[in-house]
Protein backbone atom coordinates (compact mmCIF):
# COMPACT_ATOMS: atom_id res chain seq x y z
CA UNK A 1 90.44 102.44 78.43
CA UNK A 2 89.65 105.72 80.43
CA UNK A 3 92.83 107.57 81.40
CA UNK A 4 92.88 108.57 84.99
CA UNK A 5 93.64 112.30 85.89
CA UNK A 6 95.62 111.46 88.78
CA UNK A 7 98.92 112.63 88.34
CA UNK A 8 102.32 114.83 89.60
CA UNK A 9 101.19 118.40 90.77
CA UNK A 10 102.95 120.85 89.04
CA UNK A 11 105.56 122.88 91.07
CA UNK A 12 108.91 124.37 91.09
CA UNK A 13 110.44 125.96 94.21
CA UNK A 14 113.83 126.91 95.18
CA UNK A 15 116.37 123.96 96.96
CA UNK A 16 119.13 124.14 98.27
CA UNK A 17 119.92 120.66 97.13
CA UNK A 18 121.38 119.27 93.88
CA UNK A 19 121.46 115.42 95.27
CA UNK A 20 123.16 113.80 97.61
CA UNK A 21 126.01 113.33 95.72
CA UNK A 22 126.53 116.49 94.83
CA UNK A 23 126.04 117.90 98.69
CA UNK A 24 128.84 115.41 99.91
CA UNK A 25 130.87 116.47 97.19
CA UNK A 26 130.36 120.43 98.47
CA UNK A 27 131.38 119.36 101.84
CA UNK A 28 134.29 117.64 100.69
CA UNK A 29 135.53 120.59 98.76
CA UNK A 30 134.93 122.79 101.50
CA UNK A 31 137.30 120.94 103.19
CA UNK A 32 140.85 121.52 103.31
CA UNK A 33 143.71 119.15 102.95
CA UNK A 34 142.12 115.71 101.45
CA UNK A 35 143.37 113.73 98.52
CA UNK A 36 140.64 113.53 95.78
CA UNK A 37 141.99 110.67 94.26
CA UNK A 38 142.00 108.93 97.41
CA UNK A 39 139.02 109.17 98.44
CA UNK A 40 136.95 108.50 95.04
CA UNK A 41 138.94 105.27 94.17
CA UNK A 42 136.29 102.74 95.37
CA UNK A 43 133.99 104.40 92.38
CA UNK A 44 132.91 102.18 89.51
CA UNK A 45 133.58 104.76 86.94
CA UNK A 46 132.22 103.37 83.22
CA UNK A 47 132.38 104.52 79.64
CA UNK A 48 129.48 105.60 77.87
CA UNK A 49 129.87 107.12 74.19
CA UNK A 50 127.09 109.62 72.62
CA UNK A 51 125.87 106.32 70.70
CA UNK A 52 125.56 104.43 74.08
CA UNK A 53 123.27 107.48 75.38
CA UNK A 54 121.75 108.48 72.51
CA UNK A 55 122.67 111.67 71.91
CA UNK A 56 124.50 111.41 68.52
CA UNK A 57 122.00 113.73 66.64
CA UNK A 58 120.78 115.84 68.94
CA UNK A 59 122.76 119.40 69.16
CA UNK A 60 123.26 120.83 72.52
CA UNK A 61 122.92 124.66 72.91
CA UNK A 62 125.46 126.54 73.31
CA UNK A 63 127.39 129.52 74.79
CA UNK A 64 130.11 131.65 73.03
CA UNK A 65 131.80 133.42 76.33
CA UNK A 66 134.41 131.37 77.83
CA UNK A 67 133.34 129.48 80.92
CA UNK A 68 135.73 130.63 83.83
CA UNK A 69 135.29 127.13 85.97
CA UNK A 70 135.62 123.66 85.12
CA UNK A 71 136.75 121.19 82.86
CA UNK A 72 134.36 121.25 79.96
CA UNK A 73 134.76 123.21 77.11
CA UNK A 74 133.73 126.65 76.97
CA UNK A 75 130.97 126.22 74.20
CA UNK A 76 128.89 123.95 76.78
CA UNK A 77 126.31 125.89 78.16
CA UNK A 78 124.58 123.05 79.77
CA UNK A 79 125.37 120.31 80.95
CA UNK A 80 122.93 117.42 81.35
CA UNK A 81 123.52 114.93 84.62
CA UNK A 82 121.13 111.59 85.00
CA UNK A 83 120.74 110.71 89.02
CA UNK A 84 119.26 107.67 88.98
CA UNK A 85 118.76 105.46 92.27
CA UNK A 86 118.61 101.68 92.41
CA UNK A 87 117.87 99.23 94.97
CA UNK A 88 120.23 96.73 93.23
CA UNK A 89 122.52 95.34 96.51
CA UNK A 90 125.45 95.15 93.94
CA UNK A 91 126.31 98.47 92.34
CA UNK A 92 126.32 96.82 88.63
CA UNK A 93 124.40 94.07 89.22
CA UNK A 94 121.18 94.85 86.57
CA UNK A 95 120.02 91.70 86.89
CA UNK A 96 115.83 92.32 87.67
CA UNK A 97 116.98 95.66 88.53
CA UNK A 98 114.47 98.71 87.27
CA UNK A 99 115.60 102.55 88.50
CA UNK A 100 113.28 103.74 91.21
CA UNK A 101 114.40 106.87 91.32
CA UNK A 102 114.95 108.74 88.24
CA UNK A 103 116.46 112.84 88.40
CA UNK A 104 117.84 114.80 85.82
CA UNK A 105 120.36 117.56 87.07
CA UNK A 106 120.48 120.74 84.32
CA UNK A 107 123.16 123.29 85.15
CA UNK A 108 123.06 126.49 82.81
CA UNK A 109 126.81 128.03 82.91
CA UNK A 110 124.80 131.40 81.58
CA UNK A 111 122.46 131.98 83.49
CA UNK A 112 124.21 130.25 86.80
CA UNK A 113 120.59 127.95 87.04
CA UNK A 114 120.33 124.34 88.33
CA UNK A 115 117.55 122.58 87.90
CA UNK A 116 116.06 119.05 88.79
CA UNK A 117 113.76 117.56 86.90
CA UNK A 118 111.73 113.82 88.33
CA UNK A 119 110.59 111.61 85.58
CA UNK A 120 107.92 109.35 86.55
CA UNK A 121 109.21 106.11 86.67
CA UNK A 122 105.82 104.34 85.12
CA UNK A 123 105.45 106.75 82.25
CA UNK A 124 104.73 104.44 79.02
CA UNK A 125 107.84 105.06 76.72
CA UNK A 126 109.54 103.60 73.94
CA UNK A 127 112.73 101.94 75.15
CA UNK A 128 115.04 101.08 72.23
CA UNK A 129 115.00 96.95 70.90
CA UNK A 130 111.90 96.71 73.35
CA UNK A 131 109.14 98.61 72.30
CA UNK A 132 106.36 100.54 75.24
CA UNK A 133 107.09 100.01 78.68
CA UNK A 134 107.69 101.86 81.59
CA UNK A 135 110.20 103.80 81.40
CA UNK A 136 112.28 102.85 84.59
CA UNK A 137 112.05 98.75 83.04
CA UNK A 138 115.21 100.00 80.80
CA UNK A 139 117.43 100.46 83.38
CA UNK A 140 116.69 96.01 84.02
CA UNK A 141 116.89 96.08 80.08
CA UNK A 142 120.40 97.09 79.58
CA UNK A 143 121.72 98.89 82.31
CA UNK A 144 122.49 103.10 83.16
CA UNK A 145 123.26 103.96 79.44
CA UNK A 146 119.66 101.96 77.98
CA UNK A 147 118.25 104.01 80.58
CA UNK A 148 119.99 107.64 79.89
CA UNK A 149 119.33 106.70 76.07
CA UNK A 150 115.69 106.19 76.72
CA UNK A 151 115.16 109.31 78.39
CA UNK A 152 117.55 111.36 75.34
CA UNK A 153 115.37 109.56 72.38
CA UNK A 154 111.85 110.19 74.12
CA UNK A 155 112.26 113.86 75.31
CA UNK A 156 114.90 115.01 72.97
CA UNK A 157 117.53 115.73 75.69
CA UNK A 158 121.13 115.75 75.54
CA UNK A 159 122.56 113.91 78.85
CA UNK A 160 125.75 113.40 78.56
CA UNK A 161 126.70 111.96 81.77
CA UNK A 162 125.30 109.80 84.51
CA UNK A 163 125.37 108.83 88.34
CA UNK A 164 123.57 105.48 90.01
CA UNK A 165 123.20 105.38 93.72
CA UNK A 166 122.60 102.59 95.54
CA UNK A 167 120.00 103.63 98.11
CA UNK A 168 120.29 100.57 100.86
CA UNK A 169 124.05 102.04 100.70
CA UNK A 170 122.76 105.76 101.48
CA UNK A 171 121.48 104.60 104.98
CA UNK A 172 124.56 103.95 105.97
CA UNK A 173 125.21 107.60 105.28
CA UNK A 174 122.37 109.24 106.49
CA UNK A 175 123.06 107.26 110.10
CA UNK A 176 126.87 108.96 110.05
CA UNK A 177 124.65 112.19 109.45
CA UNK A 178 122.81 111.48 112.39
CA UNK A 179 119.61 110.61 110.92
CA UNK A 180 116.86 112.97 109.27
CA UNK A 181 113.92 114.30 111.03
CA UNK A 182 110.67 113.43 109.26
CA UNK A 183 107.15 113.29 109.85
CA UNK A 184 104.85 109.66 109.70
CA UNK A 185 101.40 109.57 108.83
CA UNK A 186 99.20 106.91 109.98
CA UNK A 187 98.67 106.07 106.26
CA UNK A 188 102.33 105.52 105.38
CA UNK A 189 103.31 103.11 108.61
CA UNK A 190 102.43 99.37 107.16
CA UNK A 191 104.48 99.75 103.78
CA UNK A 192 107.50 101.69 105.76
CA UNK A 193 107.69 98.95 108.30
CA UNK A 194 107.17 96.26 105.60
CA UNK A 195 110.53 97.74 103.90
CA UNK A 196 111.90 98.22 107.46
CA UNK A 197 111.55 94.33 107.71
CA UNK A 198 113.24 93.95 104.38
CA UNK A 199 116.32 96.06 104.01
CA UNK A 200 117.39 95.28 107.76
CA UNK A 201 117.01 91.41 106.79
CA UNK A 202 118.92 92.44 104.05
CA UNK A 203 121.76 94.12 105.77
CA UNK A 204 121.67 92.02 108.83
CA UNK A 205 120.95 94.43 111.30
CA UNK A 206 118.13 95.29 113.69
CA UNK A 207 116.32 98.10 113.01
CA UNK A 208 112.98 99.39 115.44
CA UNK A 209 110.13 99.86 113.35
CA UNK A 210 107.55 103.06 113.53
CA UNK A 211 104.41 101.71 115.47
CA UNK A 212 102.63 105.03 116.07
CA UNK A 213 102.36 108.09 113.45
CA UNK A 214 104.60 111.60 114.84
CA UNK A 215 107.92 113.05 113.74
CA UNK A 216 110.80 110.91 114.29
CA UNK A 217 114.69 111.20 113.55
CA UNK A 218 115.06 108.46 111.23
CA UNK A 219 117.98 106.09 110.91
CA UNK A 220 119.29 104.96 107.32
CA UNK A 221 116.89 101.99 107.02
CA UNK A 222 113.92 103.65 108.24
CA UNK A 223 114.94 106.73 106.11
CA UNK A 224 115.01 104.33 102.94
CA UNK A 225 112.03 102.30 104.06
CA UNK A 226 110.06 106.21 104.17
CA UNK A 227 111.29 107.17 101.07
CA UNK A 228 110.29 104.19 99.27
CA UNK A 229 106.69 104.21 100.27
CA UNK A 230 104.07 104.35 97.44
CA UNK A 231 100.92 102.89 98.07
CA UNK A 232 99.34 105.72 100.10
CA UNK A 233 97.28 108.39 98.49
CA UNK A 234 99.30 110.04 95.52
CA UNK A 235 101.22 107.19 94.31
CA UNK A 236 104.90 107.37 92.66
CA UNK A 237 104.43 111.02 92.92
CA UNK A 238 104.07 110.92 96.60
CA UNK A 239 106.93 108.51 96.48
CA UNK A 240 108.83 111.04 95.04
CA UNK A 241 107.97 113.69 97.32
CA UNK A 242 109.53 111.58 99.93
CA UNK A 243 112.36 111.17 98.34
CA UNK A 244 113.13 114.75 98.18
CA UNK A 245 112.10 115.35 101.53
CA UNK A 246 114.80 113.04 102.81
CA UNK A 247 117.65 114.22 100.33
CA UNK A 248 116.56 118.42 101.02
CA UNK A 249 117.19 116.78 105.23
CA UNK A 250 120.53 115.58 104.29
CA UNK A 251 121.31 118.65 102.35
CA UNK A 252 120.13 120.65 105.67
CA UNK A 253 122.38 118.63 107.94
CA UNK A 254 125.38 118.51 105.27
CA UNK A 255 126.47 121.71 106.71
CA UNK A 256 127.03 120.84 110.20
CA UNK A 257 129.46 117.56 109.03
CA UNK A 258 132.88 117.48 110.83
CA UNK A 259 136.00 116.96 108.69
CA UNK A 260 136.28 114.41 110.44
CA UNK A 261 133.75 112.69 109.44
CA UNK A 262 134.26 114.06 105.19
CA UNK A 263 136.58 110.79 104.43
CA UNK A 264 134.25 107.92 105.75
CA UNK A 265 131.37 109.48 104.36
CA UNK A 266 132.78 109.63 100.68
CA UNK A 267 134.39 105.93 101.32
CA UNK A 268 130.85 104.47 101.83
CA UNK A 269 129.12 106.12 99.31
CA UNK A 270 132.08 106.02 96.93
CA UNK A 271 131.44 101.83 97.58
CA UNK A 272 128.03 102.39 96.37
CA UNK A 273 128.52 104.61 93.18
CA UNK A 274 128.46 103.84 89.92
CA UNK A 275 128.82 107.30 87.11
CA UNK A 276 129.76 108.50 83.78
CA UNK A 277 132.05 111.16 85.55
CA UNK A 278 135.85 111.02 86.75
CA UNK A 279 137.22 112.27 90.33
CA UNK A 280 138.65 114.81 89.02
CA UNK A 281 135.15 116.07 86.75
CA UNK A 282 133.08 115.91 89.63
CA UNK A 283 135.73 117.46 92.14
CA UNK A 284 135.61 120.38 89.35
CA UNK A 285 132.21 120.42 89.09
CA UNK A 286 131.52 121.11 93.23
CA UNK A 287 134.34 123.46 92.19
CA UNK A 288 132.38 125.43 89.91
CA UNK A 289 128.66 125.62 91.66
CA UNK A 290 130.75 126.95 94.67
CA UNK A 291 132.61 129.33 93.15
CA UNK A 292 130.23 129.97 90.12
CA UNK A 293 127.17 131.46 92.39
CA UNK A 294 124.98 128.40 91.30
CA UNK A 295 123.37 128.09 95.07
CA UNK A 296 120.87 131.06 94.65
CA UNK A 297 119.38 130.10 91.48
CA UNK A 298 117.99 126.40 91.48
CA UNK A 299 114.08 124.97 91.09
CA UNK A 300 113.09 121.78 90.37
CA UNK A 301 109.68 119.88 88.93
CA UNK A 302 108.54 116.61 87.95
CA UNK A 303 107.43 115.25 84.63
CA UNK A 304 105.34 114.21 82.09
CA UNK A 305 102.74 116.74 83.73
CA UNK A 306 99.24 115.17 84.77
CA UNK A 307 97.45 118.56 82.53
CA UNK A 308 98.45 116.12 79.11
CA UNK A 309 99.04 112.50 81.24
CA UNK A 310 97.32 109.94 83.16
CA UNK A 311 96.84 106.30 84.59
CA UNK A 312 95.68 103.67 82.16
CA UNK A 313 95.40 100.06 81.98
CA UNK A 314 96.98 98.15 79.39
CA UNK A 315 97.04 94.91 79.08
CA UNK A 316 95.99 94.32 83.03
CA UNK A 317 99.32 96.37 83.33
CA UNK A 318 99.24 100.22 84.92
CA UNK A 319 101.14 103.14 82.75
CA UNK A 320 101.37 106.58 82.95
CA UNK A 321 100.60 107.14 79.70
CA UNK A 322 101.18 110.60 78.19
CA UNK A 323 101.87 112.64 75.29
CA UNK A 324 105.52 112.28 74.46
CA UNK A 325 106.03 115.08 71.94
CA UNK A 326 104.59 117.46 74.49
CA UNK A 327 106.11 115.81 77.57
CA UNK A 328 109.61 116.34 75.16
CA UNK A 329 108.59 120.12 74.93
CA UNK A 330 107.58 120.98 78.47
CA UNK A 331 111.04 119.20 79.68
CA UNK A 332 112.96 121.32 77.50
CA UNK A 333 111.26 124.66 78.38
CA UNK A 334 111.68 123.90 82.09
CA UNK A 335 115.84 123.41 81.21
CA UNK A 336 116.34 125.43 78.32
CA UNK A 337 113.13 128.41 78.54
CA UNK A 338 113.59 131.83 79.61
């Protein structure tokens, strides 16, 4: 079976994004007199013990200087965040349910770095009681800690903590942001409208769909239905590509949100969050990349890399198959190399 060469481009660029979460979670902080605990009480928060994730022999590096933010302790150097998006319509609900989006957020306390790393959802892994599959299939397997623990046994990573966004909830969210601004190609209209069809049956609503290619300000469903696109040229990794595009929009208009509008905005996505992570860590976490200069040092890149990767068939079944001991490697230099 002849591998195909096709794969993610290598890059890394600065953002000015860490996810969606996170750039609510800035605005809210930036905001003054609102009641954390409040506001983050519709969040399914769940338990997850190294053994859950995987990361009961695998030792973290660390940093002796005290850390002057935060509530971890001060021999953390890095912490390790999964971002994983679903398109479950019940936050919880695993049933069938495989991650289609799946981030890992690295934040270096020395250096003040944050980095995003994309795992490609197809890439043929070893997922713990269920042998090869695609990677993303663990997350219908046994949930947001089978899926954390697949990525920590496959690339040797220590991630310690978790957050699962429902994405038909985030267009609710990006129409109280007003909507993102992207461009259409003629290529990408039949499978956007297609989704368009299905996630406004889903939610009810009537939504226009995108006859004609151009830039457009995108409501929530369309803004899903884009995102979600992958049968154009480029695959999963366009797919991915979109998916930034829309969250680095949101990011861009996160600035210009009124305090008025700070409490709805958590409410609905709080309704449609599931994490590892308390309201008070991730309240001291927005705490810290604000006052910890994090914002000017951030890059981001997508793995396994197509230079030792590529499409195969197996079984009448499409993988990205790769080379897991050096996909392992060049994931840890990205997060922990100079």
């Amino acid at each position: 079976m002849a591998k195909s060469n096709k794969g993610p481009k290598k890059k890394s660029k600065k953002l000015i994004i860490f996810s969606t979460v996170t750039v609510v979670l800035l605005t809210l902080i930036l905001s003054a007199g609102l009641y954390i605990k409040n506001i983050f009480g519709n969040i399914e928060k769940v338990e997850a013990t190294p053994e859950d994730l995987g990361i009961e022999k695998v030792e973290k590096p660390k940093v002796e200087e005290e850390v002057t933010y935060g509530t971890y302790r001060p021999d953390e150097r890095y912490l390790n965040i999964a971002l994983l998006g679903v398109d479950t319509r019940v936050i919880g609900n695993y049933d069938g349910t495989r991650a289609d989006s799946i981030m890992i957020l690295s934040i270096d306390r020395e250096t003040k770095a944050v980095k995003l790393a994309s795992v490609a959802r197809d890439t043929y892994a070893n997922i713990e009681g269920y042998g090869m599959d695609k990677i993303n299939h663990a997350y219908a397997y046994g949930g947001a800690n089978l899926m954390v623990k697949t990525l920590n046994q496959n690339f040797n990573l220590a991630i310690t903590d978790y957050v699962v966004v429902n994405f038909f909830g985030l267009a609710e969210i990006i129409d109280r942001l007003g909507g993102v601004q992207m461009e259409v190609f003629e290529e990408e209209l039949a499978s956007m409208n297609g989704s368009i069809s299905e996630i406004a049956g889903i939610k009810g609503v009537e939504v226009a769909k995108i006859t004609t290619p151009g830039t457009y300000n995108l409501n929530g469903v369309q803004a899903v239905a884009y995102s979600r696109v992958r049968s154009t040229a480029g695959g999963d990794f366009k797919r991915t590509e979109r998916q930034r595009e829309v969250l680095l929009k949101l990011a861009e208009k996160s600035s210009s949100v009124k305090i008025t509008d700070v409490v709805p905005i958590i409410n609905q996505l709080s309704s449609n969050l599931m994490t590892t992570l308390g309201a008070s860590d991730m309240t001291n976490l927005a705490v810290e990349l604000i006052k910890g200069g994090y914002s000017s040092n951030m890059s981001q890149n997508m793995f396994p890399e197509a230079a030792y990767s590529g499409g195969d068939m197996i079984g009448g079944v499409y993988y990205y198959v790769t080379d897991l001991s050096q996909a392992a490697s060049s994931i840890n230099n990205f997060f922990y190399g100079e």
